[in-house]
Protein backbone atom coordinates (compact mmCIF):
# COMPACT_ATOMS: atom_id res chain seq x y z
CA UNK A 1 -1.49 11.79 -69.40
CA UNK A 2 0.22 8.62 -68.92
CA UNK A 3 -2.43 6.34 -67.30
CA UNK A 4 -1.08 4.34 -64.12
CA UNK A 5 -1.69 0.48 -63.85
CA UNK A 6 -1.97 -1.84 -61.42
CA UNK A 7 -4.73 -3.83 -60.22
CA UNK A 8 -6.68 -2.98 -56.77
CA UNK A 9 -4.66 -2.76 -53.65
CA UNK A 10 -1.42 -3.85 -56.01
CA UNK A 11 -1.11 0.10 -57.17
CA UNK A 12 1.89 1.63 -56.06
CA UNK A 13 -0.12 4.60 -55.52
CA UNK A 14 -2.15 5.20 -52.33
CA UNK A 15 -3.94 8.25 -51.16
CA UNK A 16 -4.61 8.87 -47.50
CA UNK A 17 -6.87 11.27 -46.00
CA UNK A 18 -10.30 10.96 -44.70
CA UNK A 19 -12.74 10.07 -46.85
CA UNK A 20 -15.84 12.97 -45.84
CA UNK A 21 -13.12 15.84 -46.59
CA UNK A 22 -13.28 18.62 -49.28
CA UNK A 23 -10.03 18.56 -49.99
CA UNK A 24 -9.97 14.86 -50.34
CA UNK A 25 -12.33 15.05 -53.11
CA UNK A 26 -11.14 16.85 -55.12
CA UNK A 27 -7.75 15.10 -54.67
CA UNK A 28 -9.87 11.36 -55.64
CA UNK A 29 -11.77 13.59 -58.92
CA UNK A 30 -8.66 14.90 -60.47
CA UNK A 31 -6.84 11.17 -60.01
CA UNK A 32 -10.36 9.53 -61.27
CA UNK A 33 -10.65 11.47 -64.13
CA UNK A 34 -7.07 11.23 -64.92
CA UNK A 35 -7.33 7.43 -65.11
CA UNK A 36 -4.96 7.06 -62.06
CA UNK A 37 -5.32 3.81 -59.93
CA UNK A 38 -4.93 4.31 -56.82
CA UNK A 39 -5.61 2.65 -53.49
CA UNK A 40 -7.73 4.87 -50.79
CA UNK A 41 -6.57 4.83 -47.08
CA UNK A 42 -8.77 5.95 -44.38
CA UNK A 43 -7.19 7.00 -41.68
CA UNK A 44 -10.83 7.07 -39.97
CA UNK A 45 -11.00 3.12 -40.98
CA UNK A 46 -7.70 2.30 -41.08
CA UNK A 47 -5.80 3.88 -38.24
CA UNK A 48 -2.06 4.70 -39.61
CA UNK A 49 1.16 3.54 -38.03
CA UNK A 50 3.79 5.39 -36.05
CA UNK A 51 6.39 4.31 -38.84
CA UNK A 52 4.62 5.78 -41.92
CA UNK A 53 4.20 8.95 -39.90
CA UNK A 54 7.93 9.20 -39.01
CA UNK A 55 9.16 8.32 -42.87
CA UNK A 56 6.76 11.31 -44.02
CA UNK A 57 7.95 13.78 -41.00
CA UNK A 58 11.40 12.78 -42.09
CA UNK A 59 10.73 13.37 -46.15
CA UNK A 60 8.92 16.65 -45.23
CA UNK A 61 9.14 17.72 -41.55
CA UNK A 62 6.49 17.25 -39.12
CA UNK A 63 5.59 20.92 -39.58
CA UNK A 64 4.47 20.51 -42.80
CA UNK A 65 2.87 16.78 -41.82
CA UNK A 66 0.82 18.24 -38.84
CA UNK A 67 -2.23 20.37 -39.67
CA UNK A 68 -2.17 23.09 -37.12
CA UNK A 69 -5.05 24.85 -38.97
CA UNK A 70 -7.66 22.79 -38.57
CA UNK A 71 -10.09 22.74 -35.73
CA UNK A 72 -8.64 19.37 -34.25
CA UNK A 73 -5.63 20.71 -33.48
CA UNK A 74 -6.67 24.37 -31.95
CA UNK A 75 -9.11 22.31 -29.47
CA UNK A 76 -6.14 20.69 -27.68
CA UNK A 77 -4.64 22.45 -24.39
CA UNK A 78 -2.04 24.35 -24.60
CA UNK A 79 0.22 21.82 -23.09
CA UNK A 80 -0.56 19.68 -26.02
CA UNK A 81 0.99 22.70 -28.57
CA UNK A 82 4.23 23.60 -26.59
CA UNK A 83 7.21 21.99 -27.45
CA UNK A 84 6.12 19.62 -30.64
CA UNK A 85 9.15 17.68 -32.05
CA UNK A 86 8.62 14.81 -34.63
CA UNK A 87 7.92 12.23 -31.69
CA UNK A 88 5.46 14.08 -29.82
CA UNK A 89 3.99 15.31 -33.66
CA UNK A 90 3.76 11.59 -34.86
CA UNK A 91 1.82 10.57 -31.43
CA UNK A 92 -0.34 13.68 -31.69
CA UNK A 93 -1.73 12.32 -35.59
CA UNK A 94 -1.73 9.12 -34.24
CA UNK A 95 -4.02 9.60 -31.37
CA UNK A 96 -6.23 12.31 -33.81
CA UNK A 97 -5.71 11.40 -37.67
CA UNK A 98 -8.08 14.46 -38.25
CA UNK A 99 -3.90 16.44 -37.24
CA UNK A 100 -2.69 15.17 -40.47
CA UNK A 101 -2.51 17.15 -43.13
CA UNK A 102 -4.27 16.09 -46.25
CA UNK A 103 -4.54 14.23 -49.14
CA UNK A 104 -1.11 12.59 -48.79
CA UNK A 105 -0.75 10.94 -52.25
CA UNK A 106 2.21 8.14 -52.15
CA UNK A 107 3.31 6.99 -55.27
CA UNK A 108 5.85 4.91 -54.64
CA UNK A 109 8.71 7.17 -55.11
CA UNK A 110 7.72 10.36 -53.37
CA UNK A 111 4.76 11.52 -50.97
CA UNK A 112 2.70 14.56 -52.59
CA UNK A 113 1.31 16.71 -49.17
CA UNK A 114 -1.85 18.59 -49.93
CA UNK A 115 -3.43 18.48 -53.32
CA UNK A 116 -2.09 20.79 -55.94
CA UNK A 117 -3.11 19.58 -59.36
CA UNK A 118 -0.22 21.16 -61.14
CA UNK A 119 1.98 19.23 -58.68
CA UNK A 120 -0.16 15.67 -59.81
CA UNK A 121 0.31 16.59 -63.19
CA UNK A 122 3.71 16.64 -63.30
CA UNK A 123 4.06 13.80 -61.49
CA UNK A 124 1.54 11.67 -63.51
CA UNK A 125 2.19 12.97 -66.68
């Protein structure tokens, strides 16, 4: 494994997610003990902007952006789940960061949705 460098919040790399998730950890283990730099973004901390959202729904639809699995989503009214598009999708994980699906791992050149190591080794190998 090719190790990336770049000093603190210089990397090109960034991971966003929520910092108390499952998921999240083991996304932050595999890059740690692949000596991957990387910058952490917490969208509980940090809030994330409409225009982020739109460039990811754009590179990967807002279907696969928006977590409609987890309990964040189901607890909204039914009003709130009819007719999603990318506008009302990006507002939706604005308003509730918990919607968006996670680890997103952006490494400059692409945006990795959901951790799959296979899919981080390629890309970091």
């Amino acid at each position: 494994m090719s190790e990336v460098t770049s000093g603190g919040d210089a990397s090109p790399v960034c991971l966003y997610g929520i910092k108390a998730c499952d998921t999240m950890k083991k996304a932050r283990t595999w890059l740690d003990e692949q000596g991957v730099v990387y910058r952490f973004h917490d969208y509980k901390k940090e809030g994330i902007d409409a225009q982020r959202l739109q460039a990811w729904c754009s590179e990967h639809g807002w279907e696969t952006i928006l977590n409609r699995q987890g309990t964040t989503f189901r607890k909204l009214s039914d009003a709130d789940k009819q007719d999603i598009d990318t506008n009302k999708a990006v507002a939706l994980m604005q308003a509730n960061p918990s919607m968006i699906k996670r680890p997103v791992l952006d490494t400059g050149s692409e945006r990795l949705v959901g951790f799959k190591p296979d899919l981080y080794a390629r890309v970091f190998d």
